[in-house]
Protein backbone atom coordinates (compact mmCIF):
# COMPACT_ATOMS: atom_id res chain seq x y z
CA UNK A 1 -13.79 -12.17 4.10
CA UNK A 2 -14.75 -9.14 5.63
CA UNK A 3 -17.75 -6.63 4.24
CA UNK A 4 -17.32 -3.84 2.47
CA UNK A 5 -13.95 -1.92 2.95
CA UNK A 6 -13.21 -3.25 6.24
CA UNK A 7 -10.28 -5.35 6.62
CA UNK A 8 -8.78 -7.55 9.54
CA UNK A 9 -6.59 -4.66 10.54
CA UNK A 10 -9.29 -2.24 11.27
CA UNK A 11 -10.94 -5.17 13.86
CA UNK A 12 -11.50 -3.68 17.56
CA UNK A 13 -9.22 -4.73 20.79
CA UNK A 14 -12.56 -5.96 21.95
CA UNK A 15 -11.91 -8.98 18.84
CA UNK A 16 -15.03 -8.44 17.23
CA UNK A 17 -17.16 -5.90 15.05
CA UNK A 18 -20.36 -4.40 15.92
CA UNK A 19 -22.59 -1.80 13.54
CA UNK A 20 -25.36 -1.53 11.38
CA UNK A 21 -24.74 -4.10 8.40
CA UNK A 22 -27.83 -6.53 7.82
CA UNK A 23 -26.99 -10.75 6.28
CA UNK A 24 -28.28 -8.98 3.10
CA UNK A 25 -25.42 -6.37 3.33
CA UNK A 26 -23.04 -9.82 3.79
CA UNK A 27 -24.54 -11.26 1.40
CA UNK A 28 -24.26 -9.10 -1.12
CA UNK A 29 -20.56 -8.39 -0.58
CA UNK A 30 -20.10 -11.80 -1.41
CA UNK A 31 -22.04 -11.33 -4.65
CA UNK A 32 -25.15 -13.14 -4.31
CA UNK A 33 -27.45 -10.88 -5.97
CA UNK A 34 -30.34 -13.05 -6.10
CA UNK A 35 -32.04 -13.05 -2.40
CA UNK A 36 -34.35 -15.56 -3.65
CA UNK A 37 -31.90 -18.29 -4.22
CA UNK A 38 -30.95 -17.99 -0.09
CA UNK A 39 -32.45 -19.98 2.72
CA UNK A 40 -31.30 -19.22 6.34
CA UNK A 41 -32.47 -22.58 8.37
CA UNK A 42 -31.59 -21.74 12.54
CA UNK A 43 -31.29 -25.27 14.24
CA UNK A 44 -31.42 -25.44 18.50
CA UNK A 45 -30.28 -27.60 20.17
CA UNK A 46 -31.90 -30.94 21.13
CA UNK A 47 -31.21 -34.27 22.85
CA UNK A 48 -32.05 -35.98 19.56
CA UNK A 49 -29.90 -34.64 17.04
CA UNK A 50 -27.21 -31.64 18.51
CA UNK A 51 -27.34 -32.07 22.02
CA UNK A 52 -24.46 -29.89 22.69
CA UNK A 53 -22.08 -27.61 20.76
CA UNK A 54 -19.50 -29.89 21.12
CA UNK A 55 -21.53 -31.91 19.65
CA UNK A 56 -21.99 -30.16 16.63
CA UNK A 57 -19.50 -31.06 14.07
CA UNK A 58 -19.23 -30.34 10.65
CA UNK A 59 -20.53 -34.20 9.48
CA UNK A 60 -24.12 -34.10 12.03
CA UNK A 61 -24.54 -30.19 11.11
CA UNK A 62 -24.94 -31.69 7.50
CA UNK A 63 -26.80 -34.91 8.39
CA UNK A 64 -29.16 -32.93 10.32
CA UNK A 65 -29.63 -30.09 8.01
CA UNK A 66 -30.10 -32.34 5.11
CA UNK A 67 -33.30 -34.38 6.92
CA UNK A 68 -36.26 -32.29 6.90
CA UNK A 69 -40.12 -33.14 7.20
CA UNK A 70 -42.21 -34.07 4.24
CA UNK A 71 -45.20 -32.79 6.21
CA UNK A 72 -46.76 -29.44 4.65
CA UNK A 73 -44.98 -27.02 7.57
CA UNK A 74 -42.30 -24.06 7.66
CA UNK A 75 -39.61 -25.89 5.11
CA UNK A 76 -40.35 -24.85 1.60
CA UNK A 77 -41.64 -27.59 -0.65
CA UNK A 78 -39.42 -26.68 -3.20
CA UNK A 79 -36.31 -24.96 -1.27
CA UNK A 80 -33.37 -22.82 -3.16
CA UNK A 81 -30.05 -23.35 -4.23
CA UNK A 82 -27.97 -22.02 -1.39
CA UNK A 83 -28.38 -22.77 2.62
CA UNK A 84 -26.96 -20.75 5.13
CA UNK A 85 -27.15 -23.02 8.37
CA UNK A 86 -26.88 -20.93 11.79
CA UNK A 87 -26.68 -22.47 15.59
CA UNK A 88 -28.71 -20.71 18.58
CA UNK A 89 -26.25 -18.79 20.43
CA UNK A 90 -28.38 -17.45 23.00
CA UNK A 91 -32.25 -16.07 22.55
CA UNK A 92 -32.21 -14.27 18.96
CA UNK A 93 -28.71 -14.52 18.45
CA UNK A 94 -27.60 -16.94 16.15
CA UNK A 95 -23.85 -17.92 14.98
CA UNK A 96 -23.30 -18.80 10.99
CA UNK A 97 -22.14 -22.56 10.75
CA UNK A 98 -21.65 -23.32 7.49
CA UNK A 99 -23.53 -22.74 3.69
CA UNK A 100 -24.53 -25.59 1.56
CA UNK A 101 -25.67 -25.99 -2.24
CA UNK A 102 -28.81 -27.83 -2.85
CA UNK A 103 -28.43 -29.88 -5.65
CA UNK A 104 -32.03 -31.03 -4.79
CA UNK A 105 -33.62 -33.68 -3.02
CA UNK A 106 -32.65 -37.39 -2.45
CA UNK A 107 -36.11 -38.96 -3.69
CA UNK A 108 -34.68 -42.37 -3.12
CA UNK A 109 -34.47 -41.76 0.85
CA UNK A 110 -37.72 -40.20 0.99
CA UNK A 111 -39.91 -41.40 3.92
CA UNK A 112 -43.82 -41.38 5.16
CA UNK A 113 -42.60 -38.21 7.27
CA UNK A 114 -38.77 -37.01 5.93
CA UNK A 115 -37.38 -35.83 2.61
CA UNK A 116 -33.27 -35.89 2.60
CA UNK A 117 -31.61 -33.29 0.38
CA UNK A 118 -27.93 -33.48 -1.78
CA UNK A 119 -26.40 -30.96 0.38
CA UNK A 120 -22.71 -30.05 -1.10
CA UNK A 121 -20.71 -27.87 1.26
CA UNK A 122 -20.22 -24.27 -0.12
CA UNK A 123 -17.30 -22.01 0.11
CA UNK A 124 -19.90 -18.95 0.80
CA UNK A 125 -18.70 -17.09 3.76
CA UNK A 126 -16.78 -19.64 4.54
CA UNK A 127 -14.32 -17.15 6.28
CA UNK A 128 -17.31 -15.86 8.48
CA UNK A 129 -17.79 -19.56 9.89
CA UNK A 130 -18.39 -19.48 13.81
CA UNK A 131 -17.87 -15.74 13.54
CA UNK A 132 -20.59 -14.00 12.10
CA UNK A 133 -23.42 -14.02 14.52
CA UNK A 134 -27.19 -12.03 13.55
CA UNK A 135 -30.07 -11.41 15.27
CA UNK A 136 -33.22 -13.79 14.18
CA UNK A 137 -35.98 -12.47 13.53
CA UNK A 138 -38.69 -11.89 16.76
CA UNK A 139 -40.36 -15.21 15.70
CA UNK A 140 -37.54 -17.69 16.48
CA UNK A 141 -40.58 -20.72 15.25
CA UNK A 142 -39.68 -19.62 12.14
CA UNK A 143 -36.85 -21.54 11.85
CA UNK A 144 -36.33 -21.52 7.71
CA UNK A 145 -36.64 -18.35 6.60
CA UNK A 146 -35.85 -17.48 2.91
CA UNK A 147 -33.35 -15.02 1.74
CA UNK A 148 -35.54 -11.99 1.45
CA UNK A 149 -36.69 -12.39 4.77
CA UNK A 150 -33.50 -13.37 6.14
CA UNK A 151 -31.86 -10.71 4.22
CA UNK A 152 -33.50 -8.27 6.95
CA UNK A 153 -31.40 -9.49 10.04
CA UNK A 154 -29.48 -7.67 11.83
CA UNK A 155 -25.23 -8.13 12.17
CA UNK A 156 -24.56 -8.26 16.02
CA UNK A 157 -20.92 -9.46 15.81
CA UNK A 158 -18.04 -10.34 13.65
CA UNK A 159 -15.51 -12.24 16.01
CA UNK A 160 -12.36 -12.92 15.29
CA UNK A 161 -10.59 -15.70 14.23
CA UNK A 162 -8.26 -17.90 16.98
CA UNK A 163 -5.05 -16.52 17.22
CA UNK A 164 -2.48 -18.60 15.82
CA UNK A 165 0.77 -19.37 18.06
CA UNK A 166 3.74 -18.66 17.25
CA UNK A 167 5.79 -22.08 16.55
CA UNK A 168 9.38 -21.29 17.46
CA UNK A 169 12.13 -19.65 15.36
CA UNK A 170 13.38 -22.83 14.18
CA UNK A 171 9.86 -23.84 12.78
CA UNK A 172 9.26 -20.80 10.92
CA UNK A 173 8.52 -21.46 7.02
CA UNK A 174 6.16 -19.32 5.09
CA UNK A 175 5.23 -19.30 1.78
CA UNK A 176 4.73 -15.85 -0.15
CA UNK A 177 1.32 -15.45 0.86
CA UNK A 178 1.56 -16.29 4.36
CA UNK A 179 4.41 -13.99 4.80
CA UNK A 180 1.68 -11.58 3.53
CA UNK A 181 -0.74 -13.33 6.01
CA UNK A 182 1.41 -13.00 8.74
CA UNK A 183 2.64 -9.33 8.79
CA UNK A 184 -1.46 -8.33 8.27
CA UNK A 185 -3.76 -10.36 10.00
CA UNK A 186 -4.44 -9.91 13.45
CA UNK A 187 -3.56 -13.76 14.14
CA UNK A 188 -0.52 -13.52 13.69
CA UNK A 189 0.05 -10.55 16.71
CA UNK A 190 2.40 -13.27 18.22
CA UNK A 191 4.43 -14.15 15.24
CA UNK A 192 5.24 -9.91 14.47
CA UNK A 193 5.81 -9.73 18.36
CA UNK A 194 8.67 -12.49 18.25
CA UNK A 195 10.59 -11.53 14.83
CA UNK A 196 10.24 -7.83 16.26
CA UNK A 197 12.49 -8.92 19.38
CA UNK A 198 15.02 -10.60 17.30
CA UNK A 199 17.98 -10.03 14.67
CA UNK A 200 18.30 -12.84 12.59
CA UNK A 201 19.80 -14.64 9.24
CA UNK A 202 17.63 -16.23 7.41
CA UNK A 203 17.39 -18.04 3.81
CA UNK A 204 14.65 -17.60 1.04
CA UNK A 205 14.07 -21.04 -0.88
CA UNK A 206 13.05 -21.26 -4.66
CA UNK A 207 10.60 -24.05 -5.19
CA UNK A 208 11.29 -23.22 -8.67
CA UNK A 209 15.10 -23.91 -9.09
CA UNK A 210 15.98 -25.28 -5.50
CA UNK A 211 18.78 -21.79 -5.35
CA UNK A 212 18.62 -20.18 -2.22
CA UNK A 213 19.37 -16.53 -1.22
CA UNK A 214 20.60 -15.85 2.45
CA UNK A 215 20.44 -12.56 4.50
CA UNK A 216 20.58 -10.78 7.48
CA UNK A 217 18.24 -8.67 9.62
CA UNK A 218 19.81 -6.62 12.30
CA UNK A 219 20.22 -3.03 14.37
CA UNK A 220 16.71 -1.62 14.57
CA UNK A 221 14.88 -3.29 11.51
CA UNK A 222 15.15 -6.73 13.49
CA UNK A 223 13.06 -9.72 11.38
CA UNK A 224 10.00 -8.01 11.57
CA UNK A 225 11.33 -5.58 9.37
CA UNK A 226 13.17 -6.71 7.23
CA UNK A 227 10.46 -9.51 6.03
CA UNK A 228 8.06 -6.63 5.90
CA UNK A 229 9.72 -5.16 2.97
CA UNK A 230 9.40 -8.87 1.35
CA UNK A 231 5.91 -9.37 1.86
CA UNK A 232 5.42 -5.79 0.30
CA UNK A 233 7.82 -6.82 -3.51
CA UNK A 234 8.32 -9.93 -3.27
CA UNK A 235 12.52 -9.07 -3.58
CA UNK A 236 12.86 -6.98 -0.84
CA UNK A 237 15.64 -5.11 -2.45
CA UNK A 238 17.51 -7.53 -3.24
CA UNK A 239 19.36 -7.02 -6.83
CA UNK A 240 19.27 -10.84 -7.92
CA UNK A 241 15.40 -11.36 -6.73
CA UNK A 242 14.60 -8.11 -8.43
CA UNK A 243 16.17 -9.42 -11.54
CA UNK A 244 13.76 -12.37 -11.30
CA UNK A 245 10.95 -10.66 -10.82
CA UNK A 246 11.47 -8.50 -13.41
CA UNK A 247 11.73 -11.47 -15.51
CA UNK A 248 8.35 -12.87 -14.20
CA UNK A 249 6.18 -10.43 -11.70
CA UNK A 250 4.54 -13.79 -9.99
CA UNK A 251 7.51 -15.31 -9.19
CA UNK A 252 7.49 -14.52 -5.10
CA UNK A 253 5.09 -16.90 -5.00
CA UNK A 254 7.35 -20.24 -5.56
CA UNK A 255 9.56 -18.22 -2.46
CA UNK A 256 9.58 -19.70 0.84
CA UNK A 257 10.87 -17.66 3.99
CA UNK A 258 12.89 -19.82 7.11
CA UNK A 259 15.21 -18.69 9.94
CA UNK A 260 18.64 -20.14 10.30
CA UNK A 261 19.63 -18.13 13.50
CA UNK A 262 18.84 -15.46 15.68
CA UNK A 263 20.25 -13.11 18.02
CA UNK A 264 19.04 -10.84 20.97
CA UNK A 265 18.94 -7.63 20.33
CA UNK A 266 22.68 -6.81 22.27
CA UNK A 267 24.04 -8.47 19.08
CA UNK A 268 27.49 -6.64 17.59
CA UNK A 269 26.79 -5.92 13.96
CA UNK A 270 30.30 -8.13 13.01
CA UNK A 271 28.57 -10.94 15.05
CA UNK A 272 25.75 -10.48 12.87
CA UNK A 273 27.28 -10.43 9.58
CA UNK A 274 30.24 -12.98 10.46
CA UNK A 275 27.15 -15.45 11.01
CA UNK A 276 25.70 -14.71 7.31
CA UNK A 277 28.77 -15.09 5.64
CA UNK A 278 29.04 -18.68 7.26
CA UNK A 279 25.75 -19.39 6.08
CA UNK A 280 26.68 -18.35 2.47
CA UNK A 281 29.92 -20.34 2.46
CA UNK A 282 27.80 -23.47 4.19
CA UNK A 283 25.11 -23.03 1.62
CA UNK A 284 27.13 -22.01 -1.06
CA UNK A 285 24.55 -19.58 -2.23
CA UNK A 286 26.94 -17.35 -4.02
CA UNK A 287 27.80 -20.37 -6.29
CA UNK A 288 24.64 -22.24 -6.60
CA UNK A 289 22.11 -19.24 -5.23
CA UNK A 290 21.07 -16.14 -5.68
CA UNK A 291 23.20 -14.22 -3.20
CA UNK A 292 25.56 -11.59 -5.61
CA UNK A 293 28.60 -10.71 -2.50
């Protein structure tokens, strides 16, 4: 998720975003209107319970978050719904970890000194995990702040998310919305480089019926392309996917998008197309699929 109009395209070379936008501002572009309903709890790290950030996985962020003091202190008595849970990073800076609902507390495991709360993990910027990164407030003892406090602090970074690697041609398979995913999101910077560099045949699959549909990517529009045009309709062009789509809009999404074989970029056109009409006599798509010639 990113805030506002931003999207992942519009992310710096330096991988991360830097401005004026407050956790309220975040906040609120994921539609929690209610402030009060928010507590931001900062944990540091200690021997005891996260010694390292290694050592911080999701399971003892949640075990640790959950056990608080029953001693009259900073924790509310009666904390809200929703906790956003943020590691030191450094001074005031602190990364987002992860957001929980409280479904309240665990009176059963109550101690003389701890209270353990029904923590449920949240899907609430869940996209922002180990990327967004504020500034705490002055007083860093103030480790539990509540939302219209919290609300206040200031946006320092927005990293990006890890790369993903390109797998090889022959491991390529994307469903509709990754094929989106992948000609968008700056993740995927290795994936457009490779099906840039390449012509190619390759075969859409119907989860639907089972048909398939082969074609052909070559001269100048390479793979990168041609699958553009895809993730844009859904049918790319193509008469007998347009037909289906016509017949249902949604219908890209049972598609699935592999490679069968590609060629350098010194690749004769007849090379090209002699290779897809193999793969449309070996598939028998014409018969059984949805290629029309």
């Amino acid at each position: 998720m990113y805030v506002g109009h931003m999207n992942h395209n519009d992310m710096p070379e330096s991988h991360q975003w830097r401005g004026n936008l407050t956790l309220g501002n975040i906040l609120a572009a994921a539609g929690v209107s209610d402030l009060a309903d928010v507590l931001a709890i900062r944990h540091t790290f200690t021997e005891e319970a996260l010694p390292s950030i290694e050592a911080a996985t999701p399971a003892r962020v949640l075990a640790h978050t959950r056990r608080q003091s029953a001693l009259r202190g900073k924790f509310p008595i009666n904390p809200p719904r929703l906790w956003l849970t943020f590691l030191a990073d450094g001074q005031r800076r602190s990364r987002f970890v992860a957001a929980y609902e409280n479904l309240g507390e665990v009176a059963a495991e109550r101690t003389d000194t701890l209270r353990f709360y029904d923590l449920r993990p949240s899907d609430l910027l869940s996209s922002l995990a180990g990327r967004l990164v504020v500034d705490w407030s002055r007083d860093t003892i103030n480790w539990a702040r509540r939302g219209t406090a919290a609300s206040d602090f200031r946006v320092t970074e927005i990293s990006d998310r890890d790369a993903v690697p390109f797998p090889g041609f022959d491991r390529v398979r994307l469903t509709f919305a990754q094929l989106q995913e992948v000609m968008t999101d700056s993740r995927y910077g290795s994936w457009r480089t490779a099906l840039g560099a390449v012509q190619g045949i390759y075969v859409i699959a119907d989860r639907a019926t089972g048909k398939l549909y082969v074609g052909k990517a070559d001269g100048s529009e390479r793979l990168l392309g041609r699958w553009r045009t895809y993730s844009e309709s859904g049918h790319g062009g193509n008469k007998g996917l347009i037909e289906l789509l016509l017949q249902d809009p949604n219908r890209a999404r049972h598609f699935e998008w592999s490679i069968l074989r590609v060629f350098g970029s010194s690749a004769t056109p007849d090379v090209v197309d002699t290779a897809e009409a193999h793969f449309k006599s070996t598939l028998m798509t014409r018969e059984f699929g949805y290629n029309e010639n």
